[in-house]
N, C-alpha and C. Protein backbone atom coordinates (compact mmCIF):
# COMPACT_ATOMS: atom_id res chain seq x y z
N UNK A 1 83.41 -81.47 53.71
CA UNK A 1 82.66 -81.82 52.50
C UNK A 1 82.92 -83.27 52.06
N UNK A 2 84.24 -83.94 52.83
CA UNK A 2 84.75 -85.64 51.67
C UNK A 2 83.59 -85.88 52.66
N UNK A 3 82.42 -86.31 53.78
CA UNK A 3 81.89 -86.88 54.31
C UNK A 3 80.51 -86.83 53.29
N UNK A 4 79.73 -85.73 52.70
CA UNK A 4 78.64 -85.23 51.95
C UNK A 4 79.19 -85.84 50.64
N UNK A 5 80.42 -85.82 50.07
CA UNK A 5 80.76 -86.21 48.59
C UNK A 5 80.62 -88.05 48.45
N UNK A 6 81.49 -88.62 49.41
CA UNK A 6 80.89 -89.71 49.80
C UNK A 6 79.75 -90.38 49.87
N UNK A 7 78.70 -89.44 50.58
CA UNK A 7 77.15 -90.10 50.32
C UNK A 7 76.52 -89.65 48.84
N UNK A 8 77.23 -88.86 48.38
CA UNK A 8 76.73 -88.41 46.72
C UNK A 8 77.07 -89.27 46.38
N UNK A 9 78.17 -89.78 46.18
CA UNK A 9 78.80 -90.93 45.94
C UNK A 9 78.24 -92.06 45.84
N UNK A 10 77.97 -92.36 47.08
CA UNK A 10 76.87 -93.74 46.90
C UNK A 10 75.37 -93.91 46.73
N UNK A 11 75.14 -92.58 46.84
CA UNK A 11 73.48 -92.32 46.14
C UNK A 11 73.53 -91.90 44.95
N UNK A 12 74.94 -91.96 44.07
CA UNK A 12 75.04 -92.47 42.42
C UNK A 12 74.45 -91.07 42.16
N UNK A 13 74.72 -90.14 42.33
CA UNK A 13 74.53 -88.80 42.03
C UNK A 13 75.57 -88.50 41.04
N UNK A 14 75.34 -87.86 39.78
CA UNK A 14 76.26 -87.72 38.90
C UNK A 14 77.49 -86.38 39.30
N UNK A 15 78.56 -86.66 39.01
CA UNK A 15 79.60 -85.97 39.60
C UNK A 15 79.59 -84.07 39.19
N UNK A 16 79.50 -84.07 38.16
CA UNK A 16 78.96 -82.62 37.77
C UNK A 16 77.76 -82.28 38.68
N UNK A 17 77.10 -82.62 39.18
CA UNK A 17 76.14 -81.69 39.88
C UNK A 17 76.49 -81.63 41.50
N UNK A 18 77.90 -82.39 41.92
CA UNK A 18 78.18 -82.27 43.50
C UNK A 18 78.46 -80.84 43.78
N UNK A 19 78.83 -79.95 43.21
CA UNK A 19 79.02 -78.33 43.33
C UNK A 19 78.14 -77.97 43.05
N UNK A 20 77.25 -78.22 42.20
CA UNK A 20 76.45 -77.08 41.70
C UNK A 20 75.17 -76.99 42.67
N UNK A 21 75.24 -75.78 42.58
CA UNK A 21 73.93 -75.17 43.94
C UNK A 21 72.48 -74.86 42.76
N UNK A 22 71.26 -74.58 43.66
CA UNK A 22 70.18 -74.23 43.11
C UNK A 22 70.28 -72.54 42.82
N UNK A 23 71.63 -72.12 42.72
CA UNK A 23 71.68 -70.59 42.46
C UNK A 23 70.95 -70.49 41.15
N UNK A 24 71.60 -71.10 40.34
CA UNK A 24 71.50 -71.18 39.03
C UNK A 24 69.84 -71.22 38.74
N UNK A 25 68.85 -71.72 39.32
CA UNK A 25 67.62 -71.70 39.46
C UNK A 25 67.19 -70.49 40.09
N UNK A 26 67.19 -70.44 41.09
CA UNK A 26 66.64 -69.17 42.39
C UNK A 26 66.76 -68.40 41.47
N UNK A 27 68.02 -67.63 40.87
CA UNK A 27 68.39 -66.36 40.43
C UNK A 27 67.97 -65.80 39.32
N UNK A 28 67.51 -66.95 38.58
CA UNK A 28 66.43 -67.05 37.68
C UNK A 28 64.70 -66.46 37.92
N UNK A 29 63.83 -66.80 39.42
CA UNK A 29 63.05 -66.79 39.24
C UNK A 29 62.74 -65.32 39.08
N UNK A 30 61.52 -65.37 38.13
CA UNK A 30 60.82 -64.19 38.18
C UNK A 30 61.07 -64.26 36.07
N UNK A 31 61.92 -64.80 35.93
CA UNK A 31 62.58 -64.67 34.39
C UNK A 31 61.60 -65.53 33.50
N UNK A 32 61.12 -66.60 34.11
CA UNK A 32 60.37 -67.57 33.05
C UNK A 32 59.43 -68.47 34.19
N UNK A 33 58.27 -69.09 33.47
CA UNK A 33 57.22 -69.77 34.23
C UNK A 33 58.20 -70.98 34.94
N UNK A 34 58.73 -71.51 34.19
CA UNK A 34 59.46 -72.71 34.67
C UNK A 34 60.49 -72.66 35.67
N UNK A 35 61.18 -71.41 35.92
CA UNK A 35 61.99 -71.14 37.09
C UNK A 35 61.18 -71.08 38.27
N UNK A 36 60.12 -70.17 38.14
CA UNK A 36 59.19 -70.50 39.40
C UNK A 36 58.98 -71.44 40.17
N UNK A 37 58.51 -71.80 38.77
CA UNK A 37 57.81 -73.46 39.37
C UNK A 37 59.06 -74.34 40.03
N UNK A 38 60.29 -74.06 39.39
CA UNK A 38 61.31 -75.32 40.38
C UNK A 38 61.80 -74.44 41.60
N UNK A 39 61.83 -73.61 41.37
CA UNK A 39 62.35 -72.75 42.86
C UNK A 39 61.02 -73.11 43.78
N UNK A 40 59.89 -73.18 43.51
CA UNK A 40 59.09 -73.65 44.47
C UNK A 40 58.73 -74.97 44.77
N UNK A 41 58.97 -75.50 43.98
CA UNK A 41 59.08 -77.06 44.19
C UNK A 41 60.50 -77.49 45.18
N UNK A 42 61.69 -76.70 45.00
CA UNK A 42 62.54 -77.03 45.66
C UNK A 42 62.86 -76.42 47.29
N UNK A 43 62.18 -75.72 47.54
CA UNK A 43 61.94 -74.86 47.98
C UNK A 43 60.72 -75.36 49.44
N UNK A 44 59.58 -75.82 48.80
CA UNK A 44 58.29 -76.58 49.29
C UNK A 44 59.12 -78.07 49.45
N UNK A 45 59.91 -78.57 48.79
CA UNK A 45 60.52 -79.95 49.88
C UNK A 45 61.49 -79.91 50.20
N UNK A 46 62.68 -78.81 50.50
CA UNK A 46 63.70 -78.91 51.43
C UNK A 46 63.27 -78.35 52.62
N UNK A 47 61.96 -77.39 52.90
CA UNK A 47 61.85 -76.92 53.54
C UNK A 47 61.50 -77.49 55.02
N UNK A 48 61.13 -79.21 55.18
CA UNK A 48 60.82 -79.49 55.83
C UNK A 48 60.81 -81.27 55.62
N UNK A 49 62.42 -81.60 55.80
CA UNK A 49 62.53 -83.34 55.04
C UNK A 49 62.41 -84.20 55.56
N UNK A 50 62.05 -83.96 57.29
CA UNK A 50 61.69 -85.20 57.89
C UNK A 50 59.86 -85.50 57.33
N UNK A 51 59.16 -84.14 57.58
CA UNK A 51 57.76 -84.18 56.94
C UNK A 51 57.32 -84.69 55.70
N UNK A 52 58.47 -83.74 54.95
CA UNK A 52 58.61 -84.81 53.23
C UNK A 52 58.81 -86.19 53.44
N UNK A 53 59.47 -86.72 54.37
CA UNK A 53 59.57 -88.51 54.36
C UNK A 53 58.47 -88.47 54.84
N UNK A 54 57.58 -88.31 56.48
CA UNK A 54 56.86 -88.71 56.46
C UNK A 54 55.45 -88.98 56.13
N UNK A 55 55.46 -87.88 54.98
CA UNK A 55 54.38 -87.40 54.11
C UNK A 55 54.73 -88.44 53.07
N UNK A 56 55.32 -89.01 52.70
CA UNK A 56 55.98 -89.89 51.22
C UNK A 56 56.10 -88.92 50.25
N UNK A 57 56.41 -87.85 50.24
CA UNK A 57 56.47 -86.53 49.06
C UNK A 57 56.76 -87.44 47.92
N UNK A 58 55.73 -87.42 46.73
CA UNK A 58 55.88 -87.78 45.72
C UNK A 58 55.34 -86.96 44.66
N UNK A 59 56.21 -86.57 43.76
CA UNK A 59 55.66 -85.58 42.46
C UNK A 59 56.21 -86.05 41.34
N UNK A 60 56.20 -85.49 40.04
CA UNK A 60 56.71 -85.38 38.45
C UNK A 60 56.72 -84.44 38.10
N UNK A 61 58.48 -83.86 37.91
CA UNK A 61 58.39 -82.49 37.01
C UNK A 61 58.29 -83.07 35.49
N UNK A 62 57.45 -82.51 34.90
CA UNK A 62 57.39 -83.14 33.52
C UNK A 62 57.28 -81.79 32.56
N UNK A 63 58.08 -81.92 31.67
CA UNK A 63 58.26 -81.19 30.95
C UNK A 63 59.54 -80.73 29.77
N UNK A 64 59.82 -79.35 29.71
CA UNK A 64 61.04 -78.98 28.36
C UNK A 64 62.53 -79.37 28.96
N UNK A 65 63.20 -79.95 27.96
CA UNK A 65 64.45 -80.31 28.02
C UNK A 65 65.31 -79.28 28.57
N UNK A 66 66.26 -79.35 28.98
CA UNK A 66 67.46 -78.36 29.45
C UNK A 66 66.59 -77.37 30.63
N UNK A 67 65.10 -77.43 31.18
CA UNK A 67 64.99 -76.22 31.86
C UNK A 67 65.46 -76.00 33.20
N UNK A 68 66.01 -76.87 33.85
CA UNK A 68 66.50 -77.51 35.17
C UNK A 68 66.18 -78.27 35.78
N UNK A 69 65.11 -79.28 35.32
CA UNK A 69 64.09 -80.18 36.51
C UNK A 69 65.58 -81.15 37.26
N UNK A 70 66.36 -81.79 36.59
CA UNK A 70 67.38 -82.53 37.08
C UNK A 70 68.14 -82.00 38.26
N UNK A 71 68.92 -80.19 37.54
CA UNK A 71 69.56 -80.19 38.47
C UNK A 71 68.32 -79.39 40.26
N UNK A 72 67.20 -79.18 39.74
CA UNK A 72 66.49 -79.10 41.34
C UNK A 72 66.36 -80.04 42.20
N UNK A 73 65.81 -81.40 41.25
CA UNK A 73 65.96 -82.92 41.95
C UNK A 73 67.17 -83.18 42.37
N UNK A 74 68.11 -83.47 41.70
CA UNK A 74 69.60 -83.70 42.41
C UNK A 74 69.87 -82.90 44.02
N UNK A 75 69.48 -81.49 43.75
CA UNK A 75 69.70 -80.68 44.94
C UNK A 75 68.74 -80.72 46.15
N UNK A 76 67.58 -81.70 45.69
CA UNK A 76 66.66 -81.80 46.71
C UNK A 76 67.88 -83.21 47.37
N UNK A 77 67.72 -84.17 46.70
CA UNK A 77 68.57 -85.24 46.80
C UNK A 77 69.98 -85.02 47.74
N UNK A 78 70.42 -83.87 47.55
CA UNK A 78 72.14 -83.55 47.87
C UNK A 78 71.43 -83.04 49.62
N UNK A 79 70.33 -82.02 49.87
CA UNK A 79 69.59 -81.63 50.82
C UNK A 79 69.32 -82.91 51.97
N UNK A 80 68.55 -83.78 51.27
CA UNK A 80 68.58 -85.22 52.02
C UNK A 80 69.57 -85.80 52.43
N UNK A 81 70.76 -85.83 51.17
CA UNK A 81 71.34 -86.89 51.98
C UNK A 81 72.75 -85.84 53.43
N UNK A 82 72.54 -84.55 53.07
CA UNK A 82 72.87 -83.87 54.22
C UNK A 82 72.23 -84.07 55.27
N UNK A 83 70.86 -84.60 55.13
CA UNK A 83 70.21 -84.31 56.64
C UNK A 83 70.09 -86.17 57.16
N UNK A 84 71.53 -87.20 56.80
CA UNK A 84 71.00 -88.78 56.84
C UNK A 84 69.94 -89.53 56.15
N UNK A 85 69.34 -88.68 55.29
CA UNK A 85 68.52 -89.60 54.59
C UNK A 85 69.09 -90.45 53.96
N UNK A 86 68.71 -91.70 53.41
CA UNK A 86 69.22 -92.35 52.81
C UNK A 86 68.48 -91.87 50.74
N UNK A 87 69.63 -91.82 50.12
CA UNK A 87 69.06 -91.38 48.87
C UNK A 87 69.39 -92.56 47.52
N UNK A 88 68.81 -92.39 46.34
CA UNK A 88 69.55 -93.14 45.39
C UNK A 88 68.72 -91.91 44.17
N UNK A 89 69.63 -91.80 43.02
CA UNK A 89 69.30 -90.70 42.25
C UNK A 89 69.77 -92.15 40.66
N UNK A 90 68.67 -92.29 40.02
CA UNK A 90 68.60 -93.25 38.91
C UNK A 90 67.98 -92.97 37.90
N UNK A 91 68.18 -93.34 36.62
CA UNK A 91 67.23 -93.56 35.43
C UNK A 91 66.30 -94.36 35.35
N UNK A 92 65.20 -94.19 34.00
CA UNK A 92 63.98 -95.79 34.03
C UNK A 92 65.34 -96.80 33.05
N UNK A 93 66.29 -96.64 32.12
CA UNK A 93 67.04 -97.19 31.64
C UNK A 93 68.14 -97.94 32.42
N UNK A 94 68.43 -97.38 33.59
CA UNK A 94 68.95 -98.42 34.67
C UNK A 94 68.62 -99.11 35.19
N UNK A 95 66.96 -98.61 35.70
CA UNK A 95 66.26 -99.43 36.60
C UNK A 95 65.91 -100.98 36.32
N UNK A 96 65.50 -100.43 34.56
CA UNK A 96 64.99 -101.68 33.41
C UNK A 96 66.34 -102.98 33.95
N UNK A 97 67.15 -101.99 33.70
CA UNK A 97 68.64 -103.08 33.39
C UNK A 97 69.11 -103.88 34.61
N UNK A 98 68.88 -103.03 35.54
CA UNK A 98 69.15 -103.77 37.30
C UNK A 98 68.13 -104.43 37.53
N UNK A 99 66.72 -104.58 36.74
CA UNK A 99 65.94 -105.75 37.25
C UNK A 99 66.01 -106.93 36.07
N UNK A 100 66.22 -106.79 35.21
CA UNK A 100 66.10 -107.85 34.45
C UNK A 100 67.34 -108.58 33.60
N UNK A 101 68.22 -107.80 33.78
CA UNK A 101 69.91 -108.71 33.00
C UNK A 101 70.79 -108.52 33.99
N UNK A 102 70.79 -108.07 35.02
CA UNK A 102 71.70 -107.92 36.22
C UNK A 102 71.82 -109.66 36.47
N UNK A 103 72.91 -110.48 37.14
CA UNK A 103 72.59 -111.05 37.89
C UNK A 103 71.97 -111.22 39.09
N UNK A 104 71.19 -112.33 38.91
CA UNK A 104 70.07 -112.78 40.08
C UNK A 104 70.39 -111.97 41.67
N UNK A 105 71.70 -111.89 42.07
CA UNK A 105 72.32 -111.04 43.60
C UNK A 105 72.01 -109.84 42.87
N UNK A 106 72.36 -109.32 42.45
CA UNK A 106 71.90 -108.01 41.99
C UNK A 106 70.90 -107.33 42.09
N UNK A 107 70.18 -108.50 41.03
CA UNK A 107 69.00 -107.97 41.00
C UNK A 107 68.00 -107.81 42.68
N UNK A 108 68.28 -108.62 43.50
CA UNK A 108 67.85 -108.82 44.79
C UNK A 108 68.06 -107.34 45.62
N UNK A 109 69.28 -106.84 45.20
CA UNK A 109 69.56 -105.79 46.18
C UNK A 109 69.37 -104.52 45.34
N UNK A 110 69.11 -104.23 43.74
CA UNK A 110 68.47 -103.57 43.32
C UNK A 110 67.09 -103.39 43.84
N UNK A 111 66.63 -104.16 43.89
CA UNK A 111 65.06 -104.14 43.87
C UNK A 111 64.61 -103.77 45.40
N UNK A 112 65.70 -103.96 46.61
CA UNK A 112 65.94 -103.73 47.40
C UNK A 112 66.19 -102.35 47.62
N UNK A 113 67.24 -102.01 47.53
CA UNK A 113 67.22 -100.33 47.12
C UNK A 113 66.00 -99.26 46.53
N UNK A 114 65.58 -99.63 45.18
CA UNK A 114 64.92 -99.00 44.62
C UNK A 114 63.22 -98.83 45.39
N UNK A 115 63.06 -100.19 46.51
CA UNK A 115 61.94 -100.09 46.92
C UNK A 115 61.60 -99.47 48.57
N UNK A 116 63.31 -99.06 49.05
CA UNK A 116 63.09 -99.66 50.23
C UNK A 116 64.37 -97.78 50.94
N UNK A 117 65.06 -97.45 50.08
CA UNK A 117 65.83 -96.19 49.81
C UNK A 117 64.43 -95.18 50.48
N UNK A 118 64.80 -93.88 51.12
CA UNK A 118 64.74 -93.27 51.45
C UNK A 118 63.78 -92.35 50.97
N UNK A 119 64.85 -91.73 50.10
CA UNK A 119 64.17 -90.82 48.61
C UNK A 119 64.79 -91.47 47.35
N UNK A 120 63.67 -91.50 46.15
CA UNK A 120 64.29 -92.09 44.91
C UNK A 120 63.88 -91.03 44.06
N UNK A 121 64.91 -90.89 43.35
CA UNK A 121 64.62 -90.02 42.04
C UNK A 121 65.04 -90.63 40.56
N UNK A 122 64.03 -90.71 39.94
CA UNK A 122 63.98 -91.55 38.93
C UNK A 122 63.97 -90.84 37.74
N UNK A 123 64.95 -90.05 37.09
CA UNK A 123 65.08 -89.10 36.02
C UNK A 123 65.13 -89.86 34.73
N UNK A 124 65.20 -89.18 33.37
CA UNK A 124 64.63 -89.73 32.17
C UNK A 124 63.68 -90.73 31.94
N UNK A 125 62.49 -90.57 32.62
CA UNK A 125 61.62 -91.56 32.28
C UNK A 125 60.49 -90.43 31.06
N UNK A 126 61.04 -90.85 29.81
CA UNK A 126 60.19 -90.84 29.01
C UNK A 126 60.91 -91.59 27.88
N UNK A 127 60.34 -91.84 26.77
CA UNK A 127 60.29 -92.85 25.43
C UNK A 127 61.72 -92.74 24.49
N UNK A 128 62.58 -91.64 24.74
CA UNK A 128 64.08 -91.53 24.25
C UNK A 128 64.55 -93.33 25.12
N UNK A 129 64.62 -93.52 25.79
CA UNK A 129 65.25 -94.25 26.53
C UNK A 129 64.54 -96.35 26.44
N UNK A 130 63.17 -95.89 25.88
CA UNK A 130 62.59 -97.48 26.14
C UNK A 130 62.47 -98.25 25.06
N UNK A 131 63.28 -97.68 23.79
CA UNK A 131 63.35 -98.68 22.83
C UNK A 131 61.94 -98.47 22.13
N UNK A 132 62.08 -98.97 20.95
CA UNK A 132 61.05 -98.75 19.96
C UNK A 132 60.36 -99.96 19.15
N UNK A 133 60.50 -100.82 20.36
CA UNK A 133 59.21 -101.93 20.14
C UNK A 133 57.93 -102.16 21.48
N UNK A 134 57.34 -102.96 21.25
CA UNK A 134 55.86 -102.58 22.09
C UNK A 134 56.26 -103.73 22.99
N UNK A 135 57.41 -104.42 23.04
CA UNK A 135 57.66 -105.15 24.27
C UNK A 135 58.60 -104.76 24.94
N UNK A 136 59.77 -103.85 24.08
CA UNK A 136 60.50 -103.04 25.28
C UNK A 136 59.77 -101.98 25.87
N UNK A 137 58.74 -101.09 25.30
CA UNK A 137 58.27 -100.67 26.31
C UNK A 137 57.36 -100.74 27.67
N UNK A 138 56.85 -101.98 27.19
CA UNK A 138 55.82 -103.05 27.96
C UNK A 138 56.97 -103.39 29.41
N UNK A 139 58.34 -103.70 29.27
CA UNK A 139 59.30 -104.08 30.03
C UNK A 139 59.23 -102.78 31.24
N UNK A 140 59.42 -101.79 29.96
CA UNK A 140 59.89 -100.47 30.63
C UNK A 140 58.49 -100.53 31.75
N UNK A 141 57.42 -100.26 31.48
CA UNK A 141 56.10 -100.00 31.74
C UNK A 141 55.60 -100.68 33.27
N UNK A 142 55.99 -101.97 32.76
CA UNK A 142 56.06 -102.79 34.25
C UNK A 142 57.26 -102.86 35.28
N UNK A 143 58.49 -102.58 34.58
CA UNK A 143 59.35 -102.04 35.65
C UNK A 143 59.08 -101.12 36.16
N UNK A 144 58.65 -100.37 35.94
CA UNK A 144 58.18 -98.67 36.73
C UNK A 144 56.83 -98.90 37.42
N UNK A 145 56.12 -99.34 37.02
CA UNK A 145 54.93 -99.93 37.76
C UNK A 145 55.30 -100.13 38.79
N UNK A 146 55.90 -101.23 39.05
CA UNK A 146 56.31 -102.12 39.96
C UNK A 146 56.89 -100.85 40.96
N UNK A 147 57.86 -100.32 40.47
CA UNK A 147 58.92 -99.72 41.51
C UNK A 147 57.65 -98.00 42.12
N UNK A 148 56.78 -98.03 41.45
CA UNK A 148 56.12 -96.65 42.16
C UNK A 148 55.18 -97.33 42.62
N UNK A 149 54.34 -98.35 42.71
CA UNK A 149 53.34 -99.33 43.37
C UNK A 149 53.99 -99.65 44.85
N UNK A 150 55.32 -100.10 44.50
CA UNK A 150 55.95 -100.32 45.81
C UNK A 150 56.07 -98.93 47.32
N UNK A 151 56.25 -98.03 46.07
CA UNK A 151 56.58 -96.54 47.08
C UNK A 151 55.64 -96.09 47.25
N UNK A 152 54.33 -96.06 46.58
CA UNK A 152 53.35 -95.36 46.90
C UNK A 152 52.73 -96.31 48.08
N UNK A 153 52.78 -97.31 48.37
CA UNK A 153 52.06 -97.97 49.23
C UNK A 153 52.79 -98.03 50.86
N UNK A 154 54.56 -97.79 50.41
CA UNK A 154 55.08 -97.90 51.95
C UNK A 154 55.36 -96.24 52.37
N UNK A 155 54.26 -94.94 51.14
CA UNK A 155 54.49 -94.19 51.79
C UNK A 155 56.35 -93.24 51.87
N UNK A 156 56.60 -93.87 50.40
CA UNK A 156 57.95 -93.54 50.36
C UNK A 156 58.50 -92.23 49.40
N UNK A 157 58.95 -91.30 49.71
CA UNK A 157 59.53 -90.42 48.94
C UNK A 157 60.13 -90.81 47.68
N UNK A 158 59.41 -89.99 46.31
CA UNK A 158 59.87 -90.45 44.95
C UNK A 158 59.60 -89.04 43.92
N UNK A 159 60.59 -89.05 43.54
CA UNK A 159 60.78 -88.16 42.50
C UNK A 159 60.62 -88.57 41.03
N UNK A 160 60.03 -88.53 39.82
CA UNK A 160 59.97 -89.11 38.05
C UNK A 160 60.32 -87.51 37.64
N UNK A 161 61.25 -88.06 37.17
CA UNK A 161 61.33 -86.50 35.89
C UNK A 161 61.58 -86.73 34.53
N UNK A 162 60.94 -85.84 33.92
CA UNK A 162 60.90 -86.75 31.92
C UNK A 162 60.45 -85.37 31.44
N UNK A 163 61.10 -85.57 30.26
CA UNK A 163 60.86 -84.50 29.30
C UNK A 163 59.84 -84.53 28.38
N UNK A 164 59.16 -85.65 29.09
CA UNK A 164 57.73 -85.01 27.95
C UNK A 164 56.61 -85.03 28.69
N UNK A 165 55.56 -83.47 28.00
CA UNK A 165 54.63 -82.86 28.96
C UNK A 165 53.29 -84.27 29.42
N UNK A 166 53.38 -85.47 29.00
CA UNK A 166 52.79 -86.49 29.26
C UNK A 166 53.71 -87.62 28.93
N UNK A 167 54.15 -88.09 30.15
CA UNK A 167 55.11 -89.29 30.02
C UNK A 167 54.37 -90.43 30.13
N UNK A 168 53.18 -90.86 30.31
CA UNK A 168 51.95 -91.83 30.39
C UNK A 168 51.85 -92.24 28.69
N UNK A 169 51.86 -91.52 27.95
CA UNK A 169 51.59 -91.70 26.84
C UNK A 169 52.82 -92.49 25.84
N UNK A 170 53.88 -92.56 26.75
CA UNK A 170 54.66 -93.90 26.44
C UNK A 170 54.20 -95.09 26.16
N UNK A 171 53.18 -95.10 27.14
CA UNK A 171 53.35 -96.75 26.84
C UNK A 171 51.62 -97.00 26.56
N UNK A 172 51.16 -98.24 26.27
CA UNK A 172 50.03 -98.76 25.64
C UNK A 172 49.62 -99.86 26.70
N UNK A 173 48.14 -100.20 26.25
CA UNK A 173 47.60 -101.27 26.78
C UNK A 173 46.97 -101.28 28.02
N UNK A 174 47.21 -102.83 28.81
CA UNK A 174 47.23 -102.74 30.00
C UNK A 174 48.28 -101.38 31.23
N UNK A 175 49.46 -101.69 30.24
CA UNK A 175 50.30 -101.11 31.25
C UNK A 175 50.35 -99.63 31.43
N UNK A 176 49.56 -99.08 30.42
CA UNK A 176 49.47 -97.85 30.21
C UNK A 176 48.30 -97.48 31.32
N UNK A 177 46.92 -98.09 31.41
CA UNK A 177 46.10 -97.96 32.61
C UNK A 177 46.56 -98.02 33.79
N UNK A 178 47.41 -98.92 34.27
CA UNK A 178 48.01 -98.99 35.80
C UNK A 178 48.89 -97.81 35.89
N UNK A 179 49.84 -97.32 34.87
CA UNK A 179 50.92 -96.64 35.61
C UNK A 179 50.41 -95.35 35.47
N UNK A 180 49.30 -94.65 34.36
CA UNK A 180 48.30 -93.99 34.37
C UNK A 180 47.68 -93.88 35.95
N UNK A 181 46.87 -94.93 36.17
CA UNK A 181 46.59 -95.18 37.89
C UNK A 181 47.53 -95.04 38.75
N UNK A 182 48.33 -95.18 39.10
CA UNK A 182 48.97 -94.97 39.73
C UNK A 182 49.89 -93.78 39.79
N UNK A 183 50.33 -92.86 38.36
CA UNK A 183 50.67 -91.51 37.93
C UNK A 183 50.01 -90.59 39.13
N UNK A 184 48.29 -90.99 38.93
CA UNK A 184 47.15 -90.21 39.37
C UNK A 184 47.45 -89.64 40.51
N UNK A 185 48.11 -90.60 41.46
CA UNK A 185 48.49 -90.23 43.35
C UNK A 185 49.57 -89.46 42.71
N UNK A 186 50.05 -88.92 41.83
CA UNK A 186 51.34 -88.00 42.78
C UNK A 186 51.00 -86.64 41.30
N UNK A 187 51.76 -85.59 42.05
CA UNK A 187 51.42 -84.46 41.96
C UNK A 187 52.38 -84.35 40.22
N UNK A 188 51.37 -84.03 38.95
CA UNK A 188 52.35 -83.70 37.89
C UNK A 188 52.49 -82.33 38.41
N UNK A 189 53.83 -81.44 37.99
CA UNK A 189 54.76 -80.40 37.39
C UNK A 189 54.77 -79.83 36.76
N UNK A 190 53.95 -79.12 35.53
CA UNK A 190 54.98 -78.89 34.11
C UNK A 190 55.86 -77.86 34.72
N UNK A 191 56.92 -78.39 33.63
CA UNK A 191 58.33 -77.21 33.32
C UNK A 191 58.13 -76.99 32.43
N UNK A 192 57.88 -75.98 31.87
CA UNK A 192 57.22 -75.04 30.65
C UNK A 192 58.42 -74.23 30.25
N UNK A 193 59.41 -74.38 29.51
CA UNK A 193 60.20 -72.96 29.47
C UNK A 193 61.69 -72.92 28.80
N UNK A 194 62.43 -72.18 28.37
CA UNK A 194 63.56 -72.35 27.43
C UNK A 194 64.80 -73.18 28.09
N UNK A 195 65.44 -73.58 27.54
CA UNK A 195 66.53 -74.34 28.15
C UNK A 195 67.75 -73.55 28.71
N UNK A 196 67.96 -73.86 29.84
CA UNK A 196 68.45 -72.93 31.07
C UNK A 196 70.28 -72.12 30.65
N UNK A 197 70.63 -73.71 29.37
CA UNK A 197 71.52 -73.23 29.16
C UNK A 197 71.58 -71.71 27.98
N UNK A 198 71.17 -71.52 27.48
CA UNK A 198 70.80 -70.92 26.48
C UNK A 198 70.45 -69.35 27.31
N UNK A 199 69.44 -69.24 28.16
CA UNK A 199 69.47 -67.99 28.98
C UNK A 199 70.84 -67.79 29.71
N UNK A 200 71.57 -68.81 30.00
CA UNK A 200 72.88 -68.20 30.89
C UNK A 200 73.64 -67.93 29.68
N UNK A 201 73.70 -68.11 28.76
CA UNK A 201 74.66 -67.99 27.90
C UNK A 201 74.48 -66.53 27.19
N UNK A 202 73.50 -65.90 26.86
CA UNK A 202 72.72 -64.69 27.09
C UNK A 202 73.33 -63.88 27.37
């Protein structure tokens, strides 16, 4: 396992979810709409991850807080980087930060990574996170642009997960039409359903 913890490791996978399995999901289904839906989502892309790369599998679970979308993504993520994929598991609040106040080397091999990585999973992208003026989210708006324009075009595996049932509606303007456009190519999700902790606790 130190060989698999290692690549969690450097695909910045948060340390609480290196144990945790998709039991906690599976065992669920049948209990609520939203277990379904991630047991089959997780389910429909581990099942076949060289195809998922070369398909560019790209979706958005979008939807209720706590219902599991994170920990299914992570475990698709933990799946990959078992089978050599190369992975990186990130926020839109990091991404913002590694392209624009990082130093200049940084930023080079951020942008590098984020465009050029394997599978990306890009969790909390909704409006908790982009600040509450119309130019931080404009920032936010075109950083994410940028980084799913890039993947959708080389054909690259990408994961967005956000807790709200329309994460488009973040942002305004121009930038709201492109990432709108570009939203369009990949498959929304909803997670519809109570927060996961709350049924285990039950």
């Amino acid at each position: 396992m130190t060989i698999a913890y290692n690549r969690y490791y450097d695909s910045n996978l948060p340390v609480e979810y290196w144990t945790l399995s998709m039991n906690n999901i599976l065992s669920n289904v049948d209990k609520s709409q939203a277990f379904d839906a991630l047991a089959k989502t997780y389910l429909d892309a581990t099942k076949d991850l060289n195809k998922a790369y070369v398909n560019g599998l790209s979706f958005c679970l979008a939807g209720s807080h706590g219902a599991g979308k994170s920990t299914t993504v992570i475990n698709i993520l933990k799946k990959a980087c078992q089978k050599n994929f190369t992975t990186l598991y990130t926020n839109l609040g990091d991404i913002v930060s590694a392209l624009t106040i990082a130093p200049a080397e940084d930023k080079y091999f951020a942008r590098k990574e984020l465009t050029e990585v394997d599978f990306l999973v890009c969790d909390e992208f909704d409006n908790r996170h982009m600040g509450n003026t119309e130019n931080a989210t404009d920032l936010f708006g075109r950083t994410l642009e940028y980084v799913i324009r890039i993947r959708l075009q080389n054909k690259l595996p990408m994961i967005l997960v956000s807790n709200s049932p329309n994460p488009v509606e973040s942002f305004t303007g121009n930038i709201k039409q492109s990432v709108e456009s570009l939203m369009s190519k990949l498959s929304i999700i909803p997670i519809l359903g109570e927060d996961i902790r709350k049924l285990q606790g039950a």
